[in-house]
PDB file of N, CA and C in Angstrom:
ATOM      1  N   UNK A   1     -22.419  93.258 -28.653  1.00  0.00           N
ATOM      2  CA  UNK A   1     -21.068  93.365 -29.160  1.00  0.00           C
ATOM      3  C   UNK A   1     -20.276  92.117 -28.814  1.00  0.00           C
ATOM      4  N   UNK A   2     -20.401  91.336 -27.610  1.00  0.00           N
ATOM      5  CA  UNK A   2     -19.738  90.716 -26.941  1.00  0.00           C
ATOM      6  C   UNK A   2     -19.780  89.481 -28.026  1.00  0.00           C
ATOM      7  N   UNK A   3     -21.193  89.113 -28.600  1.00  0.00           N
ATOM      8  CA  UNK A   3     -21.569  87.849 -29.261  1.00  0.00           C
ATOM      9  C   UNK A   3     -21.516  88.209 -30.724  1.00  0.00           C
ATOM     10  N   UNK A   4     -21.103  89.340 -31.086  1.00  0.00           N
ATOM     11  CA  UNK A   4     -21.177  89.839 -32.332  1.00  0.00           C
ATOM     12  C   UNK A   4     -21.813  89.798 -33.217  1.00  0.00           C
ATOM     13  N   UNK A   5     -23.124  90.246 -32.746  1.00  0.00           N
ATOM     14  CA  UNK A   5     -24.134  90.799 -33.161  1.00  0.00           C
ATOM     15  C   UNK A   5     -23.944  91.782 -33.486  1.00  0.00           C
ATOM     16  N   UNK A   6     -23.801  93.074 -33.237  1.00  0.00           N
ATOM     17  CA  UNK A   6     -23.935  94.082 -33.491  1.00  0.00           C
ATOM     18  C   UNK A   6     -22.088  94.815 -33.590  1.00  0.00           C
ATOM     19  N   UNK A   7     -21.965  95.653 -34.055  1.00  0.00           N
ATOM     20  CA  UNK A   7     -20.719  95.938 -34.211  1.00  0.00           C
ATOM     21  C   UNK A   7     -20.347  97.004 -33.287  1.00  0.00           C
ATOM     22  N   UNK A   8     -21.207  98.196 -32.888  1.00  0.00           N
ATOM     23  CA  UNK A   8     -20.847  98.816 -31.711  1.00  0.00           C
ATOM     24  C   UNK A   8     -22.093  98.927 -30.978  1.00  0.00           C
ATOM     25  N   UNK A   9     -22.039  99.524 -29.627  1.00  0.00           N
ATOM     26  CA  UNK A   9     -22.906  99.703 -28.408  1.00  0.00           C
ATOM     27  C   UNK A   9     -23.550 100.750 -29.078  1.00  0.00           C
ATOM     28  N   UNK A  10     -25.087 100.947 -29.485  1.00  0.00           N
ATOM     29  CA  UNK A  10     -25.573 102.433 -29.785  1.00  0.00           C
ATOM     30  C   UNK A  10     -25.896 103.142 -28.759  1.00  0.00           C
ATOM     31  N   UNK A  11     -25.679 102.727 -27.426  1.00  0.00           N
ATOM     32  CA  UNK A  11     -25.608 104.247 -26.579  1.00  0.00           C
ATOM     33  C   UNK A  11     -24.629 104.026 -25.334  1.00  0.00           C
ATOM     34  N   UNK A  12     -24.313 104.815 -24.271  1.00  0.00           N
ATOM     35  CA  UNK A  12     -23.409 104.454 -23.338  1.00  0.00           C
ATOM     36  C   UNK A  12     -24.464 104.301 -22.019  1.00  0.00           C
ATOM     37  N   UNK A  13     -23.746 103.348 -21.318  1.00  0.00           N
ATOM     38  CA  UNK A  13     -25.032 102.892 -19.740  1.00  0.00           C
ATOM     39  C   UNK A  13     -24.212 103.446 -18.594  1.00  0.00           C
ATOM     40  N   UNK A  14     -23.940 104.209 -17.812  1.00  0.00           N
ATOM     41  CA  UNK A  14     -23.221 104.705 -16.840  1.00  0.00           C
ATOM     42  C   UNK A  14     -24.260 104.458 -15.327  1.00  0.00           C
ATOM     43  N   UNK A  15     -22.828 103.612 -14.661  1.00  0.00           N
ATOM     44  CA  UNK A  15     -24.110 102.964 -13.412  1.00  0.00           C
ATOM     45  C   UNK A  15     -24.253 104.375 -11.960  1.00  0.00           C
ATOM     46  N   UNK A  16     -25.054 104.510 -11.689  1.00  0.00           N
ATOM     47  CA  UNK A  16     -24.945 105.513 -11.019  1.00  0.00           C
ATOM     48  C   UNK A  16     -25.210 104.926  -9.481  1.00  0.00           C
ATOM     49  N   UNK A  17     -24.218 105.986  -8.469  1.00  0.00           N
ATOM     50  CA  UNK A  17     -23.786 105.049  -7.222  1.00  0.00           C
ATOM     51  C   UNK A  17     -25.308 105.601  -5.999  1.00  0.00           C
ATOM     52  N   UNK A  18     -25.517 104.185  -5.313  1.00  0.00           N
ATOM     53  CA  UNK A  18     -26.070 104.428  -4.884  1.00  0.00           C
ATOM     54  C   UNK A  18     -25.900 103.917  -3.261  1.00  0.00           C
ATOM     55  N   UNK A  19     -26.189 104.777  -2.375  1.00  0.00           N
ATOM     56  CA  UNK A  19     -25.332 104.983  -0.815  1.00  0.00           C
ATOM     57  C   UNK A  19     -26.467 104.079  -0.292  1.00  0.00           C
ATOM     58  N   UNK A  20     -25.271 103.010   0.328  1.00  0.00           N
ATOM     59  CA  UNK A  20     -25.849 101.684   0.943  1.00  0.00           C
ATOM     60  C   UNK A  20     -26.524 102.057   1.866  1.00  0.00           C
ATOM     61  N   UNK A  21     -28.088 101.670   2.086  1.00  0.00           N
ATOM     62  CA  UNK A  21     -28.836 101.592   3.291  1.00  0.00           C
ATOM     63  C   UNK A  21     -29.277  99.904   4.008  1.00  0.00           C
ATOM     64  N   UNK A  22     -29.312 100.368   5.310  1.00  0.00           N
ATOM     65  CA  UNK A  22     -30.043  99.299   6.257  1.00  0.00           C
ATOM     66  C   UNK A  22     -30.900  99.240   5.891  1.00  0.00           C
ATOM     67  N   UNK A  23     -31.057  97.853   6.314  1.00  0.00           N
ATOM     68  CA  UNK A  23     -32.568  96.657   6.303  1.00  0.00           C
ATOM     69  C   UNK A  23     -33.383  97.064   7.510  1.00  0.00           C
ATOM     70  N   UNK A  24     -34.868  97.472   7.310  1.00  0.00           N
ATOM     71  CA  UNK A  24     -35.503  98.009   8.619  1.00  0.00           C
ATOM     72  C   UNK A  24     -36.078  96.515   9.404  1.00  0.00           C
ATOM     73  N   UNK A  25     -36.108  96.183  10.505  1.00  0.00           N
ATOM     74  CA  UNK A  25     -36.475  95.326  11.091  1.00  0.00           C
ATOM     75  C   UNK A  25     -37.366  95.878  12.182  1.00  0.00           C
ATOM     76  N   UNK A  26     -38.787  95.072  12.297  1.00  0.00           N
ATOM     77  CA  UNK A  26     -39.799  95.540  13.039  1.00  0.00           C
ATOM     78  C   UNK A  26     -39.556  94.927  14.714  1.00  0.00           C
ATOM     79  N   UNK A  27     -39.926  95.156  15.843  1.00  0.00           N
ATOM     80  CA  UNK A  27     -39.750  94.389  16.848  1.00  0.00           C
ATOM     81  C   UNK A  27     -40.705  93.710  16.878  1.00  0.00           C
ATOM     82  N   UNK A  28     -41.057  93.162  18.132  1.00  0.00           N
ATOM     83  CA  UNK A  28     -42.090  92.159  18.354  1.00  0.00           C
ATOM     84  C   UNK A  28     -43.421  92.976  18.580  1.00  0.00           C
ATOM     85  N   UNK A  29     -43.480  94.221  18.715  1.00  0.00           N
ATOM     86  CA  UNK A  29     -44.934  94.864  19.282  1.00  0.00           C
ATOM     87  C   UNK A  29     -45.481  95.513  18.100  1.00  0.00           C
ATOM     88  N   UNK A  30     -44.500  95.426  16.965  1.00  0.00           N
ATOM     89  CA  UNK A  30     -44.878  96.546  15.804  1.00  0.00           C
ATOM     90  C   UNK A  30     -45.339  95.198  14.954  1.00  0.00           C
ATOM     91  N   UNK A  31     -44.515  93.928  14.946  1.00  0.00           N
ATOM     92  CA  UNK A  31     -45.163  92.863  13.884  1.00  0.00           C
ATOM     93  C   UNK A  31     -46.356  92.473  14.633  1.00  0.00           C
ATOM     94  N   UNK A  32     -46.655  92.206  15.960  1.00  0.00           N
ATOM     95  CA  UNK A  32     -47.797  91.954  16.114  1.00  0.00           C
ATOM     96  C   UNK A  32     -49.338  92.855  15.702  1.00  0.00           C
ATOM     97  N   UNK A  33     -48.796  94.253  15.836  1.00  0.00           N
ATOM     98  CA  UNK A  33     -49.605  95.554  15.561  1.00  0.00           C
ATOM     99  C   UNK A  33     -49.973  94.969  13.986  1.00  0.00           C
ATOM    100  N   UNK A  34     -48.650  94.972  13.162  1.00  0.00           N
ATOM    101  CA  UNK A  34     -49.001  94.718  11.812  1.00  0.00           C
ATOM    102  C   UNK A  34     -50.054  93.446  11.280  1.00  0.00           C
ATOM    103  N   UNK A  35     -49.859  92.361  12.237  1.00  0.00           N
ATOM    104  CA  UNK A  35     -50.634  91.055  12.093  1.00  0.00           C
ATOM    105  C   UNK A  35     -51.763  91.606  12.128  1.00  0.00           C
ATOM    106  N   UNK A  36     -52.538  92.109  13.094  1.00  0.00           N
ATOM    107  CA  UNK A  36     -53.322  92.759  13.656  1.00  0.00           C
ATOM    108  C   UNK A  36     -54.302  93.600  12.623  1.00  0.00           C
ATOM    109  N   UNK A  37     -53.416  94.473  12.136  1.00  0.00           N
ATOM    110  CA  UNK A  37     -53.974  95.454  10.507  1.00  0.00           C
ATOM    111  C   UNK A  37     -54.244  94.164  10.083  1.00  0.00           C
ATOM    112  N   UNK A  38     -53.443  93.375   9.491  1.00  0.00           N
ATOM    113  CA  UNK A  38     -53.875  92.571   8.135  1.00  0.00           C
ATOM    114  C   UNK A  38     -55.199  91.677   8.185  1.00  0.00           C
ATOM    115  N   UNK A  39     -55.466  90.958   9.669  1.00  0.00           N
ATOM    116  CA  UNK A  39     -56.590  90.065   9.857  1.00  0.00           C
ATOM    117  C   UNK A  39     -57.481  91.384   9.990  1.00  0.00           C
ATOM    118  N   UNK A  40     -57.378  92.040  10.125  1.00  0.00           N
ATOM    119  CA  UNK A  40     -59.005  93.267  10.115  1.00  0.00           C
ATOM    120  C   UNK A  40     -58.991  93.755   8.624  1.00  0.00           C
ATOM    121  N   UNK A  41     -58.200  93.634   7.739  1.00  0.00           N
ATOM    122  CA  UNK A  41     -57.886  93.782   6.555  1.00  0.00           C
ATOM    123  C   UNK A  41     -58.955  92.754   5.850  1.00  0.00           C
ATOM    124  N   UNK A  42     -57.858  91.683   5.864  1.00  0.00           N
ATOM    125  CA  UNK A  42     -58.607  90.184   4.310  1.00  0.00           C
ATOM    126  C   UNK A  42     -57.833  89.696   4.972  1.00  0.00           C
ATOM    127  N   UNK A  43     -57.968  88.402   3.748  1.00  0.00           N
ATOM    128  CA  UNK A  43     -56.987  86.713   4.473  1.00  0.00           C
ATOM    129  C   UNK A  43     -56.221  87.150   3.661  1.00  0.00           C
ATOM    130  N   UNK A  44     -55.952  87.781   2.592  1.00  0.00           N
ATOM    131  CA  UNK A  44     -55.169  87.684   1.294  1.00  0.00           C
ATOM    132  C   UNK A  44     -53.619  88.542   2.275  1.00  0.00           C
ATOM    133  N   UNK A  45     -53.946  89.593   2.872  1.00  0.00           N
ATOM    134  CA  UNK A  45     -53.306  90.225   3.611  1.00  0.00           C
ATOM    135  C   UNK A  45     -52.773  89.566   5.065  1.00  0.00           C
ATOM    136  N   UNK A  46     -53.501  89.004   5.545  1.00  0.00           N
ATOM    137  CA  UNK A  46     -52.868  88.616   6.480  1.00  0.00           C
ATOM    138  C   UNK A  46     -52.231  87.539   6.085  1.00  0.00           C
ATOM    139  N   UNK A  47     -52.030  86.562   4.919  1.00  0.00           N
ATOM    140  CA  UNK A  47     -51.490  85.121   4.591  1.00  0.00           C
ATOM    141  C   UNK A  47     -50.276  86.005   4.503  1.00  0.00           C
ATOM    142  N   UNK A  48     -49.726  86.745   3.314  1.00  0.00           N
ATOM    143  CA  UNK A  48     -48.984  87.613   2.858  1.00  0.00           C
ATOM    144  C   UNK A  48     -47.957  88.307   4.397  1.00  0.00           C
ATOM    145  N   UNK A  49     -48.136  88.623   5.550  1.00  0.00           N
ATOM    146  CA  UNK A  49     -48.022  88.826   6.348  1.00  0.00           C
ATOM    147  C   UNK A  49     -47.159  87.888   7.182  1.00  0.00           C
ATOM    148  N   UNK A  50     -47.778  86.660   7.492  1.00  0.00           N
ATOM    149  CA  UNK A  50     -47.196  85.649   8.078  1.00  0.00           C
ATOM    150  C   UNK A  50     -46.467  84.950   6.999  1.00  0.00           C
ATOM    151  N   UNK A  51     -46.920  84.823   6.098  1.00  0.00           N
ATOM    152  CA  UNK A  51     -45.603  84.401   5.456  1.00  0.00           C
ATOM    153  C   UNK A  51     -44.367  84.753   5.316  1.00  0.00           C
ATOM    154  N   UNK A  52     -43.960  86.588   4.933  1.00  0.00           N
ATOM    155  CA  UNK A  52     -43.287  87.202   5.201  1.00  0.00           C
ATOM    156  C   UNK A  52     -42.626  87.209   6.558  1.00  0.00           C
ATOM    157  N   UNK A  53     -43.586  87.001   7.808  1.00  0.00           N
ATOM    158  CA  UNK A  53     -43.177  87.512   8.991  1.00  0.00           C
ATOM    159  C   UNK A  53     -42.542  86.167   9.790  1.00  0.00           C
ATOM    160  N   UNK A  54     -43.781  85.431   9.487  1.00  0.00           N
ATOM    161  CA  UNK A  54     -43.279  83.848  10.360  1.00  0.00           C
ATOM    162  C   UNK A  54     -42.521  82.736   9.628  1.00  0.00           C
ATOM    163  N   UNK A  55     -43.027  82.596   7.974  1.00  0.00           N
ATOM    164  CA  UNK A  55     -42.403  81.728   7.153  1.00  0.00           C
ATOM    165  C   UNK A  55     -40.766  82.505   6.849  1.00  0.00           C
ATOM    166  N   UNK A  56     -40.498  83.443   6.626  1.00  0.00           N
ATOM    167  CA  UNK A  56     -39.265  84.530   6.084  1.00  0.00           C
ATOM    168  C   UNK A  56     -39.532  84.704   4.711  1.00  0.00           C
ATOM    169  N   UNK A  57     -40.126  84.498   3.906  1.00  0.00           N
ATOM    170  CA  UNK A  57     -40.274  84.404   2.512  1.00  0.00           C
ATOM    171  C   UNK A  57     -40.038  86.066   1.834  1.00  0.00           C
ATOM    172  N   UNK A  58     -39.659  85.812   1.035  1.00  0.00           N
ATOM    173  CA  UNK A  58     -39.238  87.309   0.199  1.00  0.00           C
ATOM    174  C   UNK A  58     -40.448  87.357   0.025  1.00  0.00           C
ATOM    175  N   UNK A  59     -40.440  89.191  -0.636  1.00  0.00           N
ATOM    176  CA  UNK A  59     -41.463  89.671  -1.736  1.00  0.00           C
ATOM    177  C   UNK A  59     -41.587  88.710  -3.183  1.00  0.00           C
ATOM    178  N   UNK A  60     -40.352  87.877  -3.425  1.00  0.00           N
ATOM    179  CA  UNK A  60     -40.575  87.630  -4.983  1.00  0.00           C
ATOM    180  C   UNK A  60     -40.783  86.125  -4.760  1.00  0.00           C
ATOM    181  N   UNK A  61     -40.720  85.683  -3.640  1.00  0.00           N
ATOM    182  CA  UNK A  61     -41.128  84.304  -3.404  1.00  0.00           C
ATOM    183  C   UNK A  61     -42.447  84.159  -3.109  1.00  0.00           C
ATOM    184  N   UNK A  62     -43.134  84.989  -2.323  1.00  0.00           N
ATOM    185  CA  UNK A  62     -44.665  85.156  -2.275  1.00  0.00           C
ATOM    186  C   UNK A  62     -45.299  85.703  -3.002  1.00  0.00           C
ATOM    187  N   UNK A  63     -45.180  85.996  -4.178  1.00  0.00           N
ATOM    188  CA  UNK A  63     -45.776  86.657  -5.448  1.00  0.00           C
ATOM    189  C   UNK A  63     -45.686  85.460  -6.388  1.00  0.00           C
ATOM    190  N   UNK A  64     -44.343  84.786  -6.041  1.00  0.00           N
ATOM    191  CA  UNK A  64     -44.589  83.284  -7.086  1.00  0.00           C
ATOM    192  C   UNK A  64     -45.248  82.246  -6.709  1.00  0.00           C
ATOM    193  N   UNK A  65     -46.510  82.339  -5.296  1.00  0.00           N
ATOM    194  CA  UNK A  65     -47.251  81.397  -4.783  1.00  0.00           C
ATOM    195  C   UNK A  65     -48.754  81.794  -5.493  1.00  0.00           C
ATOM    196  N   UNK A  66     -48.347  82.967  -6.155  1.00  0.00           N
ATOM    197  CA  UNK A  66     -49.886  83.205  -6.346  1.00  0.00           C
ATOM    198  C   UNK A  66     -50.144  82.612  -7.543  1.00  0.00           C
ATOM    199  N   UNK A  67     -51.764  81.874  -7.157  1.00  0.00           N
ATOM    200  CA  UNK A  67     -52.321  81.135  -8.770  1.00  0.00           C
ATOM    201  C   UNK A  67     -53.225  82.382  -9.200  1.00  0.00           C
ATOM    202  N   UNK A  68     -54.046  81.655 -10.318  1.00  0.00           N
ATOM    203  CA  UNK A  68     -54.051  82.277 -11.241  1.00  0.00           C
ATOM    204  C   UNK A  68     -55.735  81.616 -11.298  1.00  0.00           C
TER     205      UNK A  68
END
């Protein structure tokens, strides 16, 4: 509508509220535990791991390292 394309909205979008939660943060005995899973895991898992854990990298930043 905005670019006038189209002349009206064909349906209505109503945002529905959603009750703010905390960010869980692991301590030092639970990320090491987790390191721990991932190298008895694969490398694929444990890279994924430290990157997240030691580099800080998001979920959508370490998904855009992956080739192909």
């Amino acid at each position: 509508m905005e670019w006038g394309v189209i002349e009206s909205m064909p349906c209505t979008i109503r945002l529905l509220k959603v009750p703010r939660s905390e960010a869980g943060f692991l301590d030092f005995d639970e990320y090491e535990r987790l390191v721990a899973g991932a190298q008895a895991s694969s490398a694929t898992d444990t890279s994924v791991v430290l990157l997240a854990g030691d580099a800080g990298l998001r979920c959508g930043e370490i998904m855009g390292l992956a080739s192909d």
